[in-house]
N, C-alpha and C. Protein backbone atom coordinates (compact mmCIF):
# COMPACT_ATOMS: atom_id res chain seq x y z
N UNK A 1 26.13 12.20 28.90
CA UNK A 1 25.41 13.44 29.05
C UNK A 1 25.67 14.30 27.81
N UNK A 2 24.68 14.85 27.32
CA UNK A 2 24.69 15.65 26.21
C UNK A 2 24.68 17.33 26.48
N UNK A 3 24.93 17.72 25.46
CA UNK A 3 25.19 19.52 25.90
C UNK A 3 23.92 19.75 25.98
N UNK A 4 24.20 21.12 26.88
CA UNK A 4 22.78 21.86 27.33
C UNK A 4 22.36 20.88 27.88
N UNK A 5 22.45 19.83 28.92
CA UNK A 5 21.57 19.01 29.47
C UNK A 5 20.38 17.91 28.89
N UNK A 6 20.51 18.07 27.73
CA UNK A 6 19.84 16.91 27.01
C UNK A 6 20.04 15.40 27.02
N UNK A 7 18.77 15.10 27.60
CA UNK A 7 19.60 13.33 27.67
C UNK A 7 18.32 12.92 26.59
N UNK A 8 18.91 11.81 25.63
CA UNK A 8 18.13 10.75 24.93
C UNK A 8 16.47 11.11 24.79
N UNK A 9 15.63 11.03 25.60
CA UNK A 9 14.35 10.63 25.65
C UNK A 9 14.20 12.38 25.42
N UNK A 10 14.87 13.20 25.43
CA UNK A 10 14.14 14.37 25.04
C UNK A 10 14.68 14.51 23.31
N UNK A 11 15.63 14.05 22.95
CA UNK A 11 15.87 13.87 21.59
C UNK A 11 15.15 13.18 20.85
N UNK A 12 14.58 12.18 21.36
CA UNK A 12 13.66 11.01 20.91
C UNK A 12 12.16 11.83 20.87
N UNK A 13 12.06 12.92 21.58
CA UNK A 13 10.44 13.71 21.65
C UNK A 13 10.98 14.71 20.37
N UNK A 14 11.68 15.00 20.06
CA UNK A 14 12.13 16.10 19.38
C UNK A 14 12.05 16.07 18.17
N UNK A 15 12.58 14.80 17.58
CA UNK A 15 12.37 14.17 16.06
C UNK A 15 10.85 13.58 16.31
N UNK A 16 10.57 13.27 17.09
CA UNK A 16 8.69 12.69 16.89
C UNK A 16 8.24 14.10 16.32
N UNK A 17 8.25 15.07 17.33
CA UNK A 17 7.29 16.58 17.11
C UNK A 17 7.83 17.09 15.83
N UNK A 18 9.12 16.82 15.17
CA UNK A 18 9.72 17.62 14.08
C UNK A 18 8.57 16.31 12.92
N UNK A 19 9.02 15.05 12.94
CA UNK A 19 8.01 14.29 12.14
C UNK A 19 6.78 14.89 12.35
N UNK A 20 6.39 14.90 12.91
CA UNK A 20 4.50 15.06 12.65
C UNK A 20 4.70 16.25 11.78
N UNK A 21 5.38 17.59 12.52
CA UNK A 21 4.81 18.65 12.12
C UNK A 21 5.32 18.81 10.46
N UNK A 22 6.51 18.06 9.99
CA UNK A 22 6.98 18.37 8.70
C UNK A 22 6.83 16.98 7.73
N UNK A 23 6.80 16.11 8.76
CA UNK A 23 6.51 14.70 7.30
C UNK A 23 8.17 14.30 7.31
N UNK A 24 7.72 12.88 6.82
CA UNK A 24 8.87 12.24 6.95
C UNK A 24 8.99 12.27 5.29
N UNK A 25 8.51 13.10 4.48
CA UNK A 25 9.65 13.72 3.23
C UNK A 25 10.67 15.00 3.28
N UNK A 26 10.27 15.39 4.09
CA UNK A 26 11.47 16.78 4.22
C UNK A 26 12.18 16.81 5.35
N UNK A 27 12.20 16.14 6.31
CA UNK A 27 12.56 15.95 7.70
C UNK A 27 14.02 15.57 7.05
N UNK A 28 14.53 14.57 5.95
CA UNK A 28 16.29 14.99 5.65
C UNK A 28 16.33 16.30 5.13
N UNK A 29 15.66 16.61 4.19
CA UNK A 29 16.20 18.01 3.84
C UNK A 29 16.10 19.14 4.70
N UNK A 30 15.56 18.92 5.87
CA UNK A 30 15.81 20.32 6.90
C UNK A 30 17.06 20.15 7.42
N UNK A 31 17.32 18.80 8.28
CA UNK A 31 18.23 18.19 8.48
C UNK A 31 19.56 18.59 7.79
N UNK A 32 19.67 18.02 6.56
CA UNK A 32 20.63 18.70 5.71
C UNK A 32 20.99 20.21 5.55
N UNK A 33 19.79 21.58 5.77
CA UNK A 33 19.80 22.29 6.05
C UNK A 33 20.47 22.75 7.02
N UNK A 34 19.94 22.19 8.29
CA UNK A 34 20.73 22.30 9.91
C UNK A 34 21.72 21.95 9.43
N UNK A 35 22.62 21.45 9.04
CA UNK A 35 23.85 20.37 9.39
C UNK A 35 24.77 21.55 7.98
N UNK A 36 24.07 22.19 7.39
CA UNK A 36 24.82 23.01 6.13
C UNK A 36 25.04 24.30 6.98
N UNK A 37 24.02 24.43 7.66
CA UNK A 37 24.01 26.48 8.55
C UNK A 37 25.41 26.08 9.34
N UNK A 38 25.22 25.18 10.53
CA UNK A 38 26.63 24.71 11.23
C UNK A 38 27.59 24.55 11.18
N UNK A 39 27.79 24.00 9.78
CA UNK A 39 29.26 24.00 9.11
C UNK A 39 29.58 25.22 8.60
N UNK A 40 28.41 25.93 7.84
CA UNK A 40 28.95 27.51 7.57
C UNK A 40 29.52 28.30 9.19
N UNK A 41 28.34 28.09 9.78
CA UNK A 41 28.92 28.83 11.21
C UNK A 41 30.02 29.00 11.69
N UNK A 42 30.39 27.38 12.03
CA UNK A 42 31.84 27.04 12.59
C UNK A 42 32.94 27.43 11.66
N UNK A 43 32.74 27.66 10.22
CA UNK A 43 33.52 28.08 9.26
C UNK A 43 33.81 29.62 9.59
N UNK A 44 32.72 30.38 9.47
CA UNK A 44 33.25 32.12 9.85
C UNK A 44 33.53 32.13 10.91
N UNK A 45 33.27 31.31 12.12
CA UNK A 45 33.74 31.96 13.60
C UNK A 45 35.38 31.07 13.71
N UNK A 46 35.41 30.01 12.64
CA UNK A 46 37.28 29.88 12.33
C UNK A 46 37.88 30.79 11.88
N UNK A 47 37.69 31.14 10.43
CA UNK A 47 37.90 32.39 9.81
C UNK A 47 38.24 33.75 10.97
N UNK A 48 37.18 34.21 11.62
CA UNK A 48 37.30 35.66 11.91
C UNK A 48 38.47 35.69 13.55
N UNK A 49 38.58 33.90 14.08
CA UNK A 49 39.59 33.91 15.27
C UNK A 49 41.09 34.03 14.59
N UNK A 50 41.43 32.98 13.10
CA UNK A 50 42.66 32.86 12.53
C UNK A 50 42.94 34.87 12.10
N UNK A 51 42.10 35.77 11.38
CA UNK A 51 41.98 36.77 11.16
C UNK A 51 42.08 37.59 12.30
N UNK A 52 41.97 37.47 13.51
CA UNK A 52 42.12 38.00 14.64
C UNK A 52 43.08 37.76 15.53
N UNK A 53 43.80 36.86 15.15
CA UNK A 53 44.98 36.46 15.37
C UNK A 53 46.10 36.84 14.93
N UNK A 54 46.01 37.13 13.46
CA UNK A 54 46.70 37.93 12.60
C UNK A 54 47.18 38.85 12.69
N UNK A 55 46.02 39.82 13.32
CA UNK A 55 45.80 41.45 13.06
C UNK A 55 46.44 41.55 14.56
N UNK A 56 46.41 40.57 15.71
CA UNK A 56 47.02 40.52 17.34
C UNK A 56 48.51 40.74 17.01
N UNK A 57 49.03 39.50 16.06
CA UNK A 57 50.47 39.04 15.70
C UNK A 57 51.25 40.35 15.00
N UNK A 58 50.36 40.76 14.22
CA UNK A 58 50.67 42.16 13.25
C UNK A 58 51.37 43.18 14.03
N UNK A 59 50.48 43.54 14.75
CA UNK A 59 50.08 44.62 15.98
C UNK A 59 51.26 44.11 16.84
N UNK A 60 51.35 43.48 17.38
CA UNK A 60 52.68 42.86 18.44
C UNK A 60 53.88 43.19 17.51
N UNK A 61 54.22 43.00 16.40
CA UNK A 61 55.58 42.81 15.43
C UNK A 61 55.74 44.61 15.18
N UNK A 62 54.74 45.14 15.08
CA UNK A 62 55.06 46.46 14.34
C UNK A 62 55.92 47.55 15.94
N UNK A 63 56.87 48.08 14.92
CA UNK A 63 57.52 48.78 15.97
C UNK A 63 57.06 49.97 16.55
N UNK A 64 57.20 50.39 17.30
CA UNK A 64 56.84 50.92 18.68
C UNK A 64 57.03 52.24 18.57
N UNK A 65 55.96 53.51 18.07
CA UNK A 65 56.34 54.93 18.16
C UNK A 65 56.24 55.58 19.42
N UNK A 66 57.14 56.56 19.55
CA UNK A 66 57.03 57.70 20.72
C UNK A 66 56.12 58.64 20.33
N UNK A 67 55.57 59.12 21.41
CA UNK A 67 55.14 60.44 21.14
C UNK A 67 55.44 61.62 21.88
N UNK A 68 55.44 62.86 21.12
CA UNK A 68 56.77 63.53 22.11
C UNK A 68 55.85 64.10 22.71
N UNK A 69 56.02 64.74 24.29
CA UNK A 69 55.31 65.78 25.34
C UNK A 69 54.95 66.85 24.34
N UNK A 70 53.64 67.12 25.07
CA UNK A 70 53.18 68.81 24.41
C UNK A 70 54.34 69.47 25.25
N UNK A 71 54.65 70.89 24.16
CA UNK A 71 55.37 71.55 24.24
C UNK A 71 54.91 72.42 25.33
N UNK A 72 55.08 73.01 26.83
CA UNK A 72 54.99 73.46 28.30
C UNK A 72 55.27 75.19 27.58
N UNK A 73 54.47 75.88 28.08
CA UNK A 73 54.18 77.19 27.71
C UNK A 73 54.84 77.81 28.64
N UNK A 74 55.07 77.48 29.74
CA UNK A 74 56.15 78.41 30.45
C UNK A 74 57.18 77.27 31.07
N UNK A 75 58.65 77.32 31.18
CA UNK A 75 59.72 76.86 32.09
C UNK A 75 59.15 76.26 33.52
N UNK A 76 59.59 75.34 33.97
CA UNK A 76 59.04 74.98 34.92
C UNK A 76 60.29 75.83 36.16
N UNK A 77 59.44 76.44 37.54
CA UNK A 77 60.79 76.66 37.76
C UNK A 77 61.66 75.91 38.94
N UNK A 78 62.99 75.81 39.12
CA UNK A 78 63.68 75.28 39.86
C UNK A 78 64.41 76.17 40.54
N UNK A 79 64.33 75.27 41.54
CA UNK A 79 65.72 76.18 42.59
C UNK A 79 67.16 75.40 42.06
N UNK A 80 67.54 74.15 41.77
CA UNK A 80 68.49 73.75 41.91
C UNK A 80 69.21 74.33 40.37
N UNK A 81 70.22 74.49 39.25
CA UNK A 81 70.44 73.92 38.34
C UNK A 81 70.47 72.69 38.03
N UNK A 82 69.92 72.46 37.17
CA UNK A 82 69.84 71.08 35.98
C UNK A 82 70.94 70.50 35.07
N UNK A 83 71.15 71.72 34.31
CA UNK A 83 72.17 72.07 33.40
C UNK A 83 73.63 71.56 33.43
N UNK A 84 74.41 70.87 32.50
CA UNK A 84 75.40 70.71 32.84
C UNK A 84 76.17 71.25 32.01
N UNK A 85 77.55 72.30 32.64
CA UNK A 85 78.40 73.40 32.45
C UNK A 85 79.72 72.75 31.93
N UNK A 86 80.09 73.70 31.22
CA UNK A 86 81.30 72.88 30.18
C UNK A 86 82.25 74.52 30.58
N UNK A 87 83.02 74.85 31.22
CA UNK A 87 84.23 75.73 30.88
C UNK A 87 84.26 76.95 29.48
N UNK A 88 84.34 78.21 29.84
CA UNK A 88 83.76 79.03 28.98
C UNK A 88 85.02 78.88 27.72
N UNK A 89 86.18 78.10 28.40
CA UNK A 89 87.33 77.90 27.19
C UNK A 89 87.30 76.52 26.64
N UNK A 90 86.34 75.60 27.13
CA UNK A 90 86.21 74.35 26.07
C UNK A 90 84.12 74.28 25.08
N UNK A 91 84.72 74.22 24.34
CA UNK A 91 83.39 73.83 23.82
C UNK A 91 82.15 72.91 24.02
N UNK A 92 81.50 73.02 23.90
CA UNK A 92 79.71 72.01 24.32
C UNK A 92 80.51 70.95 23.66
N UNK A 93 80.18 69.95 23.69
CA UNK A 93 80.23 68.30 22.61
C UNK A 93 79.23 68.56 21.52
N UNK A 94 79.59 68.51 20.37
CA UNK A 94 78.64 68.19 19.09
C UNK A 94 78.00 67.71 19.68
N UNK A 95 78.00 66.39 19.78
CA UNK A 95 76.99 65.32 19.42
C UNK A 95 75.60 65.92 20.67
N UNK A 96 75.40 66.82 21.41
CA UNK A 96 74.72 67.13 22.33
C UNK A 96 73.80 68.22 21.52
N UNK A 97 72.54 68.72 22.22
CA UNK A 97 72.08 69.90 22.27
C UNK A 97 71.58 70.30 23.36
N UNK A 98 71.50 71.36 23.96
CA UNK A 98 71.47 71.99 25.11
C UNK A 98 69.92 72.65 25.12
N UNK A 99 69.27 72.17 26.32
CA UNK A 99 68.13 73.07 26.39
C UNK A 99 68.27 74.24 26.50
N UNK A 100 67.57 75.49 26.43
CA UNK A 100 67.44 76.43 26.41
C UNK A 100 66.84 77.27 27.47
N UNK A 101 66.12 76.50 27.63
CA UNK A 101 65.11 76.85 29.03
C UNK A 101 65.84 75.96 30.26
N UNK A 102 65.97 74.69 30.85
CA UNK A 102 66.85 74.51 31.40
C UNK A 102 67.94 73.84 31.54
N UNK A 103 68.89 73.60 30.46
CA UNK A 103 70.27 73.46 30.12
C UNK A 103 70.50 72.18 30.20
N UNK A 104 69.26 71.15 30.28
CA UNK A 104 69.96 69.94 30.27
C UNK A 104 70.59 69.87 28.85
N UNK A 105 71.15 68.62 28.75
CA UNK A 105 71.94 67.91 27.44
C UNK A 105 70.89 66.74 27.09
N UNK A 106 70.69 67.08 26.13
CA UNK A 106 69.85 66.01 25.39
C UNK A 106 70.67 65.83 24.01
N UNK A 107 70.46 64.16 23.14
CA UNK A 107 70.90 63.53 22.36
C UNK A 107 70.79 64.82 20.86
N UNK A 108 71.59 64.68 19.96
CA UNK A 108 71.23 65.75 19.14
C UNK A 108 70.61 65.63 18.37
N UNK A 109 69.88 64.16 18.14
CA UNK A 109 68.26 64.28 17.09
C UNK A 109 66.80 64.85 17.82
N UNK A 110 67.40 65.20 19.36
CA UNK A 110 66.16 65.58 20.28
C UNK A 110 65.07 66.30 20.02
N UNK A 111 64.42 66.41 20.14
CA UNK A 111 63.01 67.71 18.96
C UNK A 111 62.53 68.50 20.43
N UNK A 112 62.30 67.60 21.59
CA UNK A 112 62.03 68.09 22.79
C UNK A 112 63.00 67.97 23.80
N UNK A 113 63.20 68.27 25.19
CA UNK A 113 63.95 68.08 26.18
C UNK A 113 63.41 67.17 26.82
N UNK A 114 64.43 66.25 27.25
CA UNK A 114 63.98 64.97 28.10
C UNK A 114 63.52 64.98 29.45
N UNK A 115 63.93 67.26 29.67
CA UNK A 115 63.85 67.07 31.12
C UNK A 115 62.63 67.70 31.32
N UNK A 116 62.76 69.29 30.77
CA UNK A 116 61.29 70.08 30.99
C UNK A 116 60.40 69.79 29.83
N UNK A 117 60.23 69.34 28.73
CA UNK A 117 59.63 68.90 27.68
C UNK A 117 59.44 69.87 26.51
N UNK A 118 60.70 71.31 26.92
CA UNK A 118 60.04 72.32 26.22
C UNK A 118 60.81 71.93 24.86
N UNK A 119 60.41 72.51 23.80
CA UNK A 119 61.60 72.56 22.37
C UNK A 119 62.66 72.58 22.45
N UNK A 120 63.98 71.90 22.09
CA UNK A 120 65.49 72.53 22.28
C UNK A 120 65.75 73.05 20.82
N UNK A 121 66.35 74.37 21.46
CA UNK A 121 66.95 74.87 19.71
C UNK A 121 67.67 74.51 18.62
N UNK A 122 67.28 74.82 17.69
CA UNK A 122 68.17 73.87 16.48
C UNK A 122 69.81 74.25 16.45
């Protein structure tokens, strides 16, 4: 069985009707034609899957940005505290920065708060 459902005797009508209508002098050179478009074809639709594959592989390898929360125009508010309290005679930890709005501890390269999303101060 042939693709698209073609069996034999309709291939055999196909080159008759292509003979009559073009002559059996150019009937190779169309031929050769067909058989040149196909190989170009199958050539760019290789091309543009290996190229698309690429740009998939690329895209998968490249590392992974955050993007930080819009900055919240007002405090969100809570009943509970958030905040965690350090003794008015020991100091915060460097390595921390403290929200401002509600006192969590966030890492000290933080630009936003991890908790309410607002700015933490420099």
């Amino acid at each position: 069985m042939l693709p698209f459902n073609i069996q034999p005797i309709h291939l055999i009508v196909i080159v008759v009707i292509a003979l009559l209508i073009f002559g059996p002098r150019r009937l190779p050179e169309i031929g050769r034609s067909i058989g040149k478009a196909i190989t170009e074809f199958r050539k760019g639709a290789r091309e543009m899957t290996e190229s698309f594959k690429e740009e998939m592989n690329a895209a998968s390898e490249a590392p992974k940005t955050t993007i930080a929360p819009p900055a919240v125009s007002q405090p969100p508010v809570s009943t509970a505290p958030q905040a965690t309290t350090f003794p008015s005679d020991q100091p915060a930890p460097a390595d921390k920065k403290f929200c401002i709005h509600c006192g969590t501890a966030n890492p000290i390269s933080a630009v936003y708060c991890n908790s309410c999303g607002n700015k933490v101060s420099e």
